[in-house]
Protein backbone atom coordinates (compact mmCIF):
# COMPACT_ATOMS: atom_id res chain seq x y z
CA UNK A 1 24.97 6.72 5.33
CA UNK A 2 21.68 7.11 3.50
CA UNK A 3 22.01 3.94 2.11
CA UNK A 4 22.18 2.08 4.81
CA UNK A 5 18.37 1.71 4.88
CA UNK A 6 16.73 -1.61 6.74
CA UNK A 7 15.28 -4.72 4.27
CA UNK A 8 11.86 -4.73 2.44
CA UNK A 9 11.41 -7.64 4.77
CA UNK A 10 8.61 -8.79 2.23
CA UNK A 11 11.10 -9.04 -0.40
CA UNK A 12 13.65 -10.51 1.62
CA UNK A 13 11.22 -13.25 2.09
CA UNK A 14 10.13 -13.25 -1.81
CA UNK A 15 13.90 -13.40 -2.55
CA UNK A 16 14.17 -16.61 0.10
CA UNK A 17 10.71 -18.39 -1.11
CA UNK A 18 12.08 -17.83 -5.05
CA UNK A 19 15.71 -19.40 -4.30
CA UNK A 20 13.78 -22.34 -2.50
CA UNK A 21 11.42 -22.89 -5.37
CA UNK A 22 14.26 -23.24 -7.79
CA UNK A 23 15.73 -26.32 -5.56
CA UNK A 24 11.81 -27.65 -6.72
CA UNK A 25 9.52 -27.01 -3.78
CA UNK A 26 6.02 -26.08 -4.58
CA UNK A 27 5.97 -22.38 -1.76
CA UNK A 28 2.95 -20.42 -1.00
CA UNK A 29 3.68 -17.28 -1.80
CA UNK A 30 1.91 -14.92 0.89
CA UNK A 31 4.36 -12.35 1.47
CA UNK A 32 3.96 -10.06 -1.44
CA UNK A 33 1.00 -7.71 -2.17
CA UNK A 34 0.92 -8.61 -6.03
CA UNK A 35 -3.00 -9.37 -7.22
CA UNK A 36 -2.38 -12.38 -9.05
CA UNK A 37 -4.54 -11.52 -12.15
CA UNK A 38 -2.56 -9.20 -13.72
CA UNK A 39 -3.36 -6.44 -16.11
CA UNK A 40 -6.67 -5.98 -17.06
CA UNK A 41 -7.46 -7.77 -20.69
CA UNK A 42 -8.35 -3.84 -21.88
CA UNK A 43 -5.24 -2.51 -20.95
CA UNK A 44 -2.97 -5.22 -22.21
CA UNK A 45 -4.59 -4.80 -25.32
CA UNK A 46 -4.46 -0.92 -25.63
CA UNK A 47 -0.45 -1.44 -24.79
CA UNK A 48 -0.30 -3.83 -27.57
CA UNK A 49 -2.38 -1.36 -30.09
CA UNK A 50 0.48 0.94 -28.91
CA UNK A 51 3.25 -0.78 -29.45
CA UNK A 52 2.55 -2.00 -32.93
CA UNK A 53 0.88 1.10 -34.23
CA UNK A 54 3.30 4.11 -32.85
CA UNK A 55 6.31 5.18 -31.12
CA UNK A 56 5.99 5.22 -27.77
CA UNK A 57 8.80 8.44 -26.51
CA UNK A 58 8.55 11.03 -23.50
CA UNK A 59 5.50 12.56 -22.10
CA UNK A 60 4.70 15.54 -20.63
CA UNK A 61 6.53 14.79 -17.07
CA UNK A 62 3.14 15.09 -15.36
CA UNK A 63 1.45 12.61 -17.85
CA UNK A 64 -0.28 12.25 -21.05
CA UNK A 65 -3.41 14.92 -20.60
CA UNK A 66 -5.75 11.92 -21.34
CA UNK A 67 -5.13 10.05 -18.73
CA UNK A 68 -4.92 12.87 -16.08
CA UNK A 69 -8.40 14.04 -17.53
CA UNK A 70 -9.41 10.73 -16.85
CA UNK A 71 -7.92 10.68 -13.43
CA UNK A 72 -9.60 13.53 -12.59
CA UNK A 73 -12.90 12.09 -14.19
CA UNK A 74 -12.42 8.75 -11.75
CA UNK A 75 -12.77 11.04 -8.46
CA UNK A 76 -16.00 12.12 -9.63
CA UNK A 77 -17.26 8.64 -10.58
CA UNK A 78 -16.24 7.33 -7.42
CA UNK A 79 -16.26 10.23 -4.68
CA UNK A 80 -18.27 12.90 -6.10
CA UNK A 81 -15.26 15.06 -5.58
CA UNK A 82 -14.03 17.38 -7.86
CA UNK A 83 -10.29 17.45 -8.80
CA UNK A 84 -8.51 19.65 -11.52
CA UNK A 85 -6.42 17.73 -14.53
CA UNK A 86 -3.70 20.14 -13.69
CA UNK A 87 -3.72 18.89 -9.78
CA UNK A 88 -2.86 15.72 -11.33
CA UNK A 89 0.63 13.96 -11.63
CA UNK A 90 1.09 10.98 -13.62
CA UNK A 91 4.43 9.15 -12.00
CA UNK A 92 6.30 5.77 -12.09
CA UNK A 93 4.57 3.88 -9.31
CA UNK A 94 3.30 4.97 -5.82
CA UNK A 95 6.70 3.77 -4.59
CA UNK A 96 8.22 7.17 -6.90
CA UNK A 97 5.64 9.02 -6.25
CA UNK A 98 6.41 9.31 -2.61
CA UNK A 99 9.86 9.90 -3.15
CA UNK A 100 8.62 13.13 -5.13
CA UNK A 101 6.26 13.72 -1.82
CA UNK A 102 8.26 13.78 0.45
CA UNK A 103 10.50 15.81 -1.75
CA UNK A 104 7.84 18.57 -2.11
CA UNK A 105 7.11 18.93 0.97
CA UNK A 106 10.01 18.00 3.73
CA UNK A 107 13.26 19.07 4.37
CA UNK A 108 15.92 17.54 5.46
CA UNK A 109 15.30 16.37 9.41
CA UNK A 110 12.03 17.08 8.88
CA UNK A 111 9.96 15.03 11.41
CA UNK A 112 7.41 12.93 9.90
CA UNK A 113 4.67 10.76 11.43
CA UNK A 114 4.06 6.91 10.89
CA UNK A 115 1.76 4.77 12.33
CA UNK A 116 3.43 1.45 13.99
CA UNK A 117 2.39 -1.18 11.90
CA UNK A 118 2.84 0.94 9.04
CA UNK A 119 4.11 0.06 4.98
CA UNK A 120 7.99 0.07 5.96
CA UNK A 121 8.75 2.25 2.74
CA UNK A 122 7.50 4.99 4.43
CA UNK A 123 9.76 5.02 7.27
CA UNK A 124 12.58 3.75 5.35
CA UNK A 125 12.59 6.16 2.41
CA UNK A 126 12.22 8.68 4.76
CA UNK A 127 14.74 7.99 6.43
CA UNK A 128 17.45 7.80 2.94
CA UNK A 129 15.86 11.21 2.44
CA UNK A 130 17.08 12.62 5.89
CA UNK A 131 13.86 13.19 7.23
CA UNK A 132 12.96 11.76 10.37
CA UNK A 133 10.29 8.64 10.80
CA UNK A 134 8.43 9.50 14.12
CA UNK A 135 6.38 5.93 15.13
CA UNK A 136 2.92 6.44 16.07
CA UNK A 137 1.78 2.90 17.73
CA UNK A 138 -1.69 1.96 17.24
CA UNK A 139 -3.43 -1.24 18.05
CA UNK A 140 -6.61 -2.93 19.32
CA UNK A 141 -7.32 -0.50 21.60
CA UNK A 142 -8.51 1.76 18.66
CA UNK A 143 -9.43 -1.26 16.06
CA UNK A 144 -5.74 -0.39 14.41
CA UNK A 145 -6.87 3.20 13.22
CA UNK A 146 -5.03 6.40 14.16
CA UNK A 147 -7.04 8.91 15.81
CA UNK A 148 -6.44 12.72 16.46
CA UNK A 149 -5.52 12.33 19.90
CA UNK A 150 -2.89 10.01 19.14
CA UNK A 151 -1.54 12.44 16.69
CA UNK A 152 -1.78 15.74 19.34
CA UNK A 153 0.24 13.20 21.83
CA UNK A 154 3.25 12.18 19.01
CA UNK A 155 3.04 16.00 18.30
CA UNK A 156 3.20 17.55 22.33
CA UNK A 157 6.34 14.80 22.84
CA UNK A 158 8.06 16.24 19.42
CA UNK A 159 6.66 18.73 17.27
CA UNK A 160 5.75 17.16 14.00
CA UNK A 161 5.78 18.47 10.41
CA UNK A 162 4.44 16.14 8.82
CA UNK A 163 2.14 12.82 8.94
CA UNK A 164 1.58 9.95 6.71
CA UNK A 165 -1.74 7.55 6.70
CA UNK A 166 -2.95 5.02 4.61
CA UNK A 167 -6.87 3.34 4.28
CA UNK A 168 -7.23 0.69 3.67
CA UNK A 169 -3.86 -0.29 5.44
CA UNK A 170 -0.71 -2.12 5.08
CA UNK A 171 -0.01 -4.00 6.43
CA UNK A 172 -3.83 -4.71 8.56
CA UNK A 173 -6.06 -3.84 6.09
CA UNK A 174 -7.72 -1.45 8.24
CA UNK A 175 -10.07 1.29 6.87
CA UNK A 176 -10.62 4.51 8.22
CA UNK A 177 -14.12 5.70 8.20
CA UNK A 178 -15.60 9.38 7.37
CA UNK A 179 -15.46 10.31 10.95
CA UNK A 180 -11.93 8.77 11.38
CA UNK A 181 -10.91 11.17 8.33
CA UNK A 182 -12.51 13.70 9.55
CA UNK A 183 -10.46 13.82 13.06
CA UNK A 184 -7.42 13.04 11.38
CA UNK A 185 -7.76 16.13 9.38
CA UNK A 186 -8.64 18.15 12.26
CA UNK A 187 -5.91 17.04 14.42
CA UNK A 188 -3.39 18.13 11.11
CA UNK A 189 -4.99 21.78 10.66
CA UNK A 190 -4.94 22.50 14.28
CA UNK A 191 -1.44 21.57 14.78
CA UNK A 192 -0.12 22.70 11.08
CA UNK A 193 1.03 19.30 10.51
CA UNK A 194 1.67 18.44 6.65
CA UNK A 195 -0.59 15.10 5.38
CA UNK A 196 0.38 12.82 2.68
CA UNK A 197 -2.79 9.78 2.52
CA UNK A 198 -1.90 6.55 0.50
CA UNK A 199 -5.23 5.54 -1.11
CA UNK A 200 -3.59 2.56 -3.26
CA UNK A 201 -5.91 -0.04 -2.25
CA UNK A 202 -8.95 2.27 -2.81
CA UNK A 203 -11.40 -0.13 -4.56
CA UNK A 204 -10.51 -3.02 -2.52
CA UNK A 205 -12.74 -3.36 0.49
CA UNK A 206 -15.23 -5.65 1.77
CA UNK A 207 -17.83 -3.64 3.58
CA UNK A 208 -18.07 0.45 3.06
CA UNK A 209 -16.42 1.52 -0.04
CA UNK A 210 -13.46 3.51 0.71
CA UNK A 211 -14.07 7.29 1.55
CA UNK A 212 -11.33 9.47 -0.19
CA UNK A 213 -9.69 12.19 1.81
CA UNK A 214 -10.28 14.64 -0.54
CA UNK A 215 -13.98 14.93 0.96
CA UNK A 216 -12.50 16.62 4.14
CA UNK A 217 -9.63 18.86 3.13
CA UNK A 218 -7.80 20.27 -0.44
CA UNK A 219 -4.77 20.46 1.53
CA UNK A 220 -3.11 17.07 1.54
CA UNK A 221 -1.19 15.53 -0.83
CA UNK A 222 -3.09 11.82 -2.13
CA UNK A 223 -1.02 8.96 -3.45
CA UNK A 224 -3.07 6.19 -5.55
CA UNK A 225 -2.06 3.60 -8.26
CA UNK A 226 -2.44 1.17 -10.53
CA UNK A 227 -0.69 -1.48 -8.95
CA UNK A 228 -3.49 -2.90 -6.22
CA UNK A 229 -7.22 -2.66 -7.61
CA UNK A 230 -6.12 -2.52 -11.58
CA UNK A 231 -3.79 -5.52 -10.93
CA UNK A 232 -0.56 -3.58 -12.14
CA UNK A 233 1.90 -3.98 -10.21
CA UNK A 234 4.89 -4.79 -13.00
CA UNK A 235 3.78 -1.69 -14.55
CA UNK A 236 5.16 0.96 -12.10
CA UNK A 237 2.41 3.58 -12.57
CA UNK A 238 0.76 5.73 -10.15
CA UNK A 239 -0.55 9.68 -9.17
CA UNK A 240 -0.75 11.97 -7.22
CA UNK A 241 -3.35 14.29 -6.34
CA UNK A 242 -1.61 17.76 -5.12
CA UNK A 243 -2.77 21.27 -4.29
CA UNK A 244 -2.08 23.68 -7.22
CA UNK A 245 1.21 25.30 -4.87
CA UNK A 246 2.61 21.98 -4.66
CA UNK A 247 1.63 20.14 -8.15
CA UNK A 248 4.26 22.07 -9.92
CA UNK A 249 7.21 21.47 -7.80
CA UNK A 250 6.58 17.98 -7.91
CA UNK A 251 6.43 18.10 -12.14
CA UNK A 252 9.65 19.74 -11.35
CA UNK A 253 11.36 17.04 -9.42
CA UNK A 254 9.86 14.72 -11.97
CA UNK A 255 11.86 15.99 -14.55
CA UNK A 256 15.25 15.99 -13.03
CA UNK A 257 14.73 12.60 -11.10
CA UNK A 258 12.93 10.40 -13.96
CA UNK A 259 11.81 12.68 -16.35
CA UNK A 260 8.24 10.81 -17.06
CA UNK A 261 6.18 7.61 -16.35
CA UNK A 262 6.35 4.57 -18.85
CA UNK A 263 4.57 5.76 -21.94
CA UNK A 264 2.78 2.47 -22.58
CA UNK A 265 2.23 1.67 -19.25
CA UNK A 266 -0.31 4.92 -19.19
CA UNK A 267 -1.30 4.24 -22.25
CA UNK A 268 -2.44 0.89 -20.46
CA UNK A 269 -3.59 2.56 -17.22
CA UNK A 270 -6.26 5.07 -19.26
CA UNK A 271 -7.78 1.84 -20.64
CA UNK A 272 -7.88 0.28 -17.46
CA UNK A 273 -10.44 2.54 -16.43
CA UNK A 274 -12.77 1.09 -18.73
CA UNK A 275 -12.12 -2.45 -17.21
CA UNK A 276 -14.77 -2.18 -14.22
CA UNK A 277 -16.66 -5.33 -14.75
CA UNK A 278 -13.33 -7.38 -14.41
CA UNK A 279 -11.64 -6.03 -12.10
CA UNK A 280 -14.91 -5.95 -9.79
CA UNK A 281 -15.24 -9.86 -10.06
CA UNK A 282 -11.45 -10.32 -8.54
CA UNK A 283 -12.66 -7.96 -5.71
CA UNK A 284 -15.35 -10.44 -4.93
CA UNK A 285 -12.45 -13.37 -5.36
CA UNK A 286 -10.38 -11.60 -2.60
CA UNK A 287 -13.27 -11.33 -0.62
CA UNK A 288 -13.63 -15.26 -0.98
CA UNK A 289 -10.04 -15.36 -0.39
CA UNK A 290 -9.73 -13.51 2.58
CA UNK A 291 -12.77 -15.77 4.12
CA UNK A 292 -10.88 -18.27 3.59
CA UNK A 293 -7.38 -17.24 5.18
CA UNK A 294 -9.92 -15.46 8.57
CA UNK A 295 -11.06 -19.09 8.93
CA UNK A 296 -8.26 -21.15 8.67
CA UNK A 297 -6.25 -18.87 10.48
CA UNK A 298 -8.91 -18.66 13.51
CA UNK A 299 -9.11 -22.61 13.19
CA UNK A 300 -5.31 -22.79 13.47
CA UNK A 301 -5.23 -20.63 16.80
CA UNK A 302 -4.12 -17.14 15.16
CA UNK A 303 -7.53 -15.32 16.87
CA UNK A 304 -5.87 -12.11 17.51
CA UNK A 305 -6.03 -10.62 14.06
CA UNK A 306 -6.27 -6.80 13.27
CA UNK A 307 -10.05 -5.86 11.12
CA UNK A 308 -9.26 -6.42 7.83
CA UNK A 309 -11.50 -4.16 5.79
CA UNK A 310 -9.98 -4.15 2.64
CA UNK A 311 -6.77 -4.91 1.07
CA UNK A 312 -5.68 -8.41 0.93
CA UNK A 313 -4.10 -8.27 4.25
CA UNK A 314 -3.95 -10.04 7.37
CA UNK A 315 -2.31 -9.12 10.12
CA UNK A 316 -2.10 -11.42 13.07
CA UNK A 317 -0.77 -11.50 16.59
CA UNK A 318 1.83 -14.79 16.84
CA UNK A 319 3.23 -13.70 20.24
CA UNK A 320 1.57 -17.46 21.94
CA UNK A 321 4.36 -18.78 18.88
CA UNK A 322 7.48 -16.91 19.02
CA UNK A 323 8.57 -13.14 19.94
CA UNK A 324 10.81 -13.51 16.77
CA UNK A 325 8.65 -13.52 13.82
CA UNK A 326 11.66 -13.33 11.11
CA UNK A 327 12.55 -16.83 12.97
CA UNK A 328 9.24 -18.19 12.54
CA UNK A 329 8.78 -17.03 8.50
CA UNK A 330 11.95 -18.58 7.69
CA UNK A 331 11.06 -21.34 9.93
CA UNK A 332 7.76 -22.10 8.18
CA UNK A 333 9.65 -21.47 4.94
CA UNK A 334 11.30 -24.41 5.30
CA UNK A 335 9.13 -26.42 6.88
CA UNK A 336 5.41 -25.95 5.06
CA UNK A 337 6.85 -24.32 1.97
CA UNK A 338 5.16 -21.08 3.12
CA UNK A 339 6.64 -17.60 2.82
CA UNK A 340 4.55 -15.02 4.86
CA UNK A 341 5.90 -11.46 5.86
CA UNK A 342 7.28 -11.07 9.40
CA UNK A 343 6.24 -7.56 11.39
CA UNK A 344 9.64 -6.47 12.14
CA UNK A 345 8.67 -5.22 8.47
CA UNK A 346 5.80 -3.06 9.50
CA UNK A 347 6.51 -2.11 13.57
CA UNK A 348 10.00 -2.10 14.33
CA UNK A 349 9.03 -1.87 18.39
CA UNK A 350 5.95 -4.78 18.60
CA UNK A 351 6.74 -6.50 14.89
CA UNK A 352 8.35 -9.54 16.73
CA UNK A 353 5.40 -10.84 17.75
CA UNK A 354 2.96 -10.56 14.30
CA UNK A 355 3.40 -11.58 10.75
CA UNK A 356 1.21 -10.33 7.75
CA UNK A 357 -0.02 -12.74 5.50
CA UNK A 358 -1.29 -11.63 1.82
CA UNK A 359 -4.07 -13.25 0.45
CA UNK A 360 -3.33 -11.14 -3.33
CA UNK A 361 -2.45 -14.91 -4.69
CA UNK A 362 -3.96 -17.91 -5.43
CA UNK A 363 -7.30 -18.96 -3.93
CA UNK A 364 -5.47 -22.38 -3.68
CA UNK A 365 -2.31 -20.96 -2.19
CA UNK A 366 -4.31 -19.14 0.19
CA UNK A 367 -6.64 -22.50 1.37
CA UNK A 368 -3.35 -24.65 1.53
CA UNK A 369 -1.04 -22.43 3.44
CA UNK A 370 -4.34 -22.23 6.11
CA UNK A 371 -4.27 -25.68 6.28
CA UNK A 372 -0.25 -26.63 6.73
CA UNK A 373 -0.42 -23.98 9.64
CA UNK A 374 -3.41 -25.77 10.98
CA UNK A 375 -1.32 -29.08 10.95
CA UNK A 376 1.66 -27.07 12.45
CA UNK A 377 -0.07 -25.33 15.30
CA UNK A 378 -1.91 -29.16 16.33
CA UNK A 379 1.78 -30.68 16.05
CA UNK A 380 3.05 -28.75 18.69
């Protein structure tokens, strides 16, 4: 049955960590990838204006024009690339805006690449969907980043319709460069292979800026949102970026499957834009963050740890500890007071032997849990 789809291992273990907080243990919370600083101040306050001032119905389902303008505006700011308002859909979080996606452009037992690790929704809501998850492993061997020729091998083993990446990653943090994109794109014309790229943690990296897709090809579908960089998670808003023979079947399934996105929450996401300054200093306190986690982590014997460009991920090799990393999270959940994500979540061949841990929390959580798995690792 299609709903007999695997865990969100990472909520599994949020679900786990929150029951053993209420018996009164202080956890760590490094299994979800939730920014801890919330909405910006600018768009709490424009929600509030909102609220008080008018009534807040349906939109449009592909958004309030505003904000889609302003969408559009953002890929100029940031890429220098231009995208049409009408190429834009406003919908209810990344997570539903795959959903309509996939919709658009799949059929049922449609085959559909993912790179092994990958974010298990991919896989998973492909697979409630009918379509067919193909795994696509990469590792060290390429720095974690898929390359054409590991594409044009998935695709000569089992012809593929479609492929989905991500940069920067979840769950490694990983960023694909120009020339990565580049030969990614390649590899997908010359085979006619359909590409969906996740850009949601575009503004979080720690080296290059991100490089949007959109620079190589107008014939992908882009999924961003307001969840990672604007610190929104609660708010379930996102877009996507579609060509014009695909951006009105997917305002189509919008309307039948949810009819629109929150009202105030895109009220709140067009003033986010103008939140820069803010939500530019909590980049810098992830990049303080994440030194902090590589250290510790390194110190405690986890070496083996993919590159972590951008994101708040990291995504390390525990095979010297267990080949049963679901074992060890709940182990260390009840034994530090540390929830971390296992990689059964993320690579359901090689997962056993890595956990992610998020560094999206507290710079205190994040020094803390670095230290009890220090102790642990010298303890045994």
């Amino acid at each position: 049955m299609r709903s007999q789809v695997p865990p969100f291992y990472a909520m599994a273990m949020g679900a786990l960590a929150e029951t053993r907080q209420a018996e009164g243990h202080r956890v760590l919370h490094l299994e979800v990838g939730q920014p801890s600083g919330g909405a910006p101040a600018g768009a709490r306050d424009a929600a509030a204006n909102a609220l008080q001032r008018r009534a807040l119905g349906y939109t449009t389902s592909p958004g309030l024009p505003e904000l889609r303008a302003r969408i559009s505006r953002h890929y100029d700011e940031w890429y220098a690339v231009a995208v049409d308002p009408r190429q834009v859909s406003v919908v209810g979080g990344a997570s539903g805006g795959f959903v309509l996606a996939f919709l658009a452009c799949f059929d049922v037992g449609s085959r559909v690449g993912v790179t092994e690790p990958g974010y298990p929704a991919y896989r998973n809501t492909l697979d409630a969907l009918g379509c067919i998850p193909v795994g696509i492993p990469i590792g060290p061997d390429t720095g974690y980043r898929l390359t054409g020729a590991a594409i044009e091998s998935a695709h000569r083993a089992n012809a593929l319709d479609g492929l989905i990446i991500a940069s920067p990653s979840n769950p490694t943090g990983t960023q694909l460069s120009d020339a990565d994109l580049a030969d990614v794109v390649a590899a997908c014309h010359r085979l006619g292979i359909t590409l969906i790229a996740d850009e949601i943690y575009h503004g979080i990296t720690y080296g290059a800026p991100a490089s949007t897709i959109l620079s190589h090809t107008d014939d992908v579908v882009v999924l961003n949102s307001f969840s990672k960089y604007f610190g929104m998670t609660g708010w379930r808003l996102g877009w996507i970026v579609a060509p014009p023979e695909l951006a009105e079947p997917i305002d189509r399934l919008a309307q039948n499957l949810y009819i629109c996105a929150p009202h105030v929450s895109q009220v709140a996401g067009l003033a986010a834009f103008d939140c820069a300054d803010e939500l530019d200093a909590r980049v810098v306190e992830f990049a303080e963050k994440r030194r902090v986690l590589l250290d510790g982590l390194h110190l405690a014997g986890l070496t083996d740890i993919a590159p972590s460009d951008g994101a708040f991920y990291a995504y390390a090799d525990v095979s010297h500890l267990t080949d049963d990393s679901w074992s060890l999270c709940r182990q260390w959940l009840i034994e530090l007071d540390l929830a971390a994500t296992p990689g059964i979540d993320f690579d359901p061949v090689r997962g056993n032997r890595f956990i992610r841990f998020s560094y999206a929390g507290s710079l205190d959580d994040v020094r803390d849990a670095a230290e009890r798995i220090g102790r642990w690792t010298a303890a045994r």
